[in-house]
C-alpha atoms as a PDB file:
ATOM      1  CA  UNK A   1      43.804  59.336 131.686  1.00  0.00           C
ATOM      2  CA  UNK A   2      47.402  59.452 132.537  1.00  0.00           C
ATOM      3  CA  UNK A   3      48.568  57.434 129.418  1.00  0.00           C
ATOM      4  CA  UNK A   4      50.214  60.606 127.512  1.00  0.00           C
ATOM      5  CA  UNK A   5      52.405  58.185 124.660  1.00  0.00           C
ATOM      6  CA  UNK A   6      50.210  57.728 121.405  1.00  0.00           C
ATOM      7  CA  UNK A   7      48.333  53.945 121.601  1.00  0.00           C
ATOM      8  CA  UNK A   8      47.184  52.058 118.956  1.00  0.00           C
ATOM      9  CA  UNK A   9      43.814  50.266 119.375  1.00  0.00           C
ATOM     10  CA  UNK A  10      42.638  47.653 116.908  1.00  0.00           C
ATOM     11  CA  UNK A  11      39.626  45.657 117.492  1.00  0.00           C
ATOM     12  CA  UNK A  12      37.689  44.000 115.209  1.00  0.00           C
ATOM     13  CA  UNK A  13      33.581  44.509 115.022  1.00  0.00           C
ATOM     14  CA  UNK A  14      32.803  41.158 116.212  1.00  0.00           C
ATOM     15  CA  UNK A  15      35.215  40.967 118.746  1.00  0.00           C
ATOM     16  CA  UNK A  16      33.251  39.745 122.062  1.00  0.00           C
ATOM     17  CA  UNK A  17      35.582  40.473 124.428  1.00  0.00           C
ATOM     18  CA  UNK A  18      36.212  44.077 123.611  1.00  0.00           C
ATOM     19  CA  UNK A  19      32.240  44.622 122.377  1.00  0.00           C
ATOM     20  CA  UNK A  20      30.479  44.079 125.441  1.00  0.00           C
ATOM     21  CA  UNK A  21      28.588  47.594 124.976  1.00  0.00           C
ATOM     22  CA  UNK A  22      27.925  49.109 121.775  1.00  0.00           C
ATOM     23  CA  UNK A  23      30.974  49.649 119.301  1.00  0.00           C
ATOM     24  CA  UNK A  24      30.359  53.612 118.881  1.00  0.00           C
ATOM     25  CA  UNK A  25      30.232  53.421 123.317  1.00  0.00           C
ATOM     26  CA  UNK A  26      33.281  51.512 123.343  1.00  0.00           C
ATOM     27  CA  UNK A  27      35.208  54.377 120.941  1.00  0.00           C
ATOM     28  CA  UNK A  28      33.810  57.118 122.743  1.00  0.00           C
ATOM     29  CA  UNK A  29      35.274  55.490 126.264  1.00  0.00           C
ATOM     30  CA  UNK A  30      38.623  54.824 124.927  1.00  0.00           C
ATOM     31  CA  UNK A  31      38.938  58.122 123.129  1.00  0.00           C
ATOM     32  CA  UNK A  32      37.555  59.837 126.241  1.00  0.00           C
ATOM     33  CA  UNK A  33      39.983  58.158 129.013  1.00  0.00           C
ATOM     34  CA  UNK A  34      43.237  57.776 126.556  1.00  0.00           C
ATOM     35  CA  UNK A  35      44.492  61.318 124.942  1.00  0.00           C
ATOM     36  CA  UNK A  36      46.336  60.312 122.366  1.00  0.00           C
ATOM     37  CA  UNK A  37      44.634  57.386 121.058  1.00  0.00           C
ATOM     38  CA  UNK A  38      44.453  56.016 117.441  1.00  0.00           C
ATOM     39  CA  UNK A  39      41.406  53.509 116.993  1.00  0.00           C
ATOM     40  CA  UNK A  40      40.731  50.883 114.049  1.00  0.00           C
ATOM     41  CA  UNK A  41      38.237  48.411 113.804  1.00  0.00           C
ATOM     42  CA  UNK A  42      38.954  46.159 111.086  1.00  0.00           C
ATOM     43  CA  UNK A  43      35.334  44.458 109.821  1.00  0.00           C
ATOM     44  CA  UNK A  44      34.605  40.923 110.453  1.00  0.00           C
ATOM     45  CA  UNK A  45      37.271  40.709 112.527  1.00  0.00           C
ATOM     46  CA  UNK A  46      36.711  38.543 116.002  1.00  0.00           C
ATOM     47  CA  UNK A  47      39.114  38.569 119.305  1.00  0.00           C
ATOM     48  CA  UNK A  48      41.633  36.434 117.877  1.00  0.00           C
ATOM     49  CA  UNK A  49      42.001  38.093 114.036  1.00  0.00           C
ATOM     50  CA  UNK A  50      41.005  35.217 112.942  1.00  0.00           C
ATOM     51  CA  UNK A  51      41.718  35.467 108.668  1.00  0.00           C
ATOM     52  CA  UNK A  52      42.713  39.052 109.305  1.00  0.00           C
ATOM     53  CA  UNK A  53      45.994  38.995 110.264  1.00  0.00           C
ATOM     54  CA  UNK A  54      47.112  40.468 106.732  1.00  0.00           C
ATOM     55  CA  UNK A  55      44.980  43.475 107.546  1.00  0.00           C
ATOM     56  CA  UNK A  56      46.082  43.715 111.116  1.00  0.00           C
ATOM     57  CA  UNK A  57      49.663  43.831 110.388  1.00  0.00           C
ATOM     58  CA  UNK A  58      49.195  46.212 107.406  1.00  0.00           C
ATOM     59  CA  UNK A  59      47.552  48.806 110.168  1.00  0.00           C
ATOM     60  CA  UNK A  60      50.568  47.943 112.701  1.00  0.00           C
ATOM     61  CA  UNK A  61      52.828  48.840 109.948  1.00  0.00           C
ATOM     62  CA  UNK A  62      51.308  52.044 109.149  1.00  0.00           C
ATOM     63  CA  UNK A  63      51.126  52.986 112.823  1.00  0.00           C
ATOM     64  CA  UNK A  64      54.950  52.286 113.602  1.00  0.00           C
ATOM     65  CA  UNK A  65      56.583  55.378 114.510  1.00  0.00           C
ATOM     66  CA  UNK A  66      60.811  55.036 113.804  1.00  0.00           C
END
């Protein structure tokens, strides 16, 4: 709850390392305990991006603050 910089959390949906409740419980936690947080789940996506690193950097990209 200290964390006060805006974070960027991407997980995908069938990620088993992050998912180890239900997806919606998992959102509400992080946007609960982080203030300023921005959360994407990119579909289909498991803990390593695996074939969704296009999509992955496209939401890094948009997120980048200069």
């Amino acid at each position: 709850n200290s964390i006060d910089i805006p974070v960027l959390i991407v997980f995908g949906d069938a990620d088993e390392c992050v998912l180890t409740e239900n997806i919606e419980t998992v959102k509400g936690y992080l946007n609960k305990n982080i203030k300023n947080s921005n959360i994407q789940i990119i579909n289909g996506a498991d803990h390593s991006y695996t074939d969704k690193y296009e999509e992955l950097g496209k939401i890094i990209e948009n997120n980048i603050e200069m």
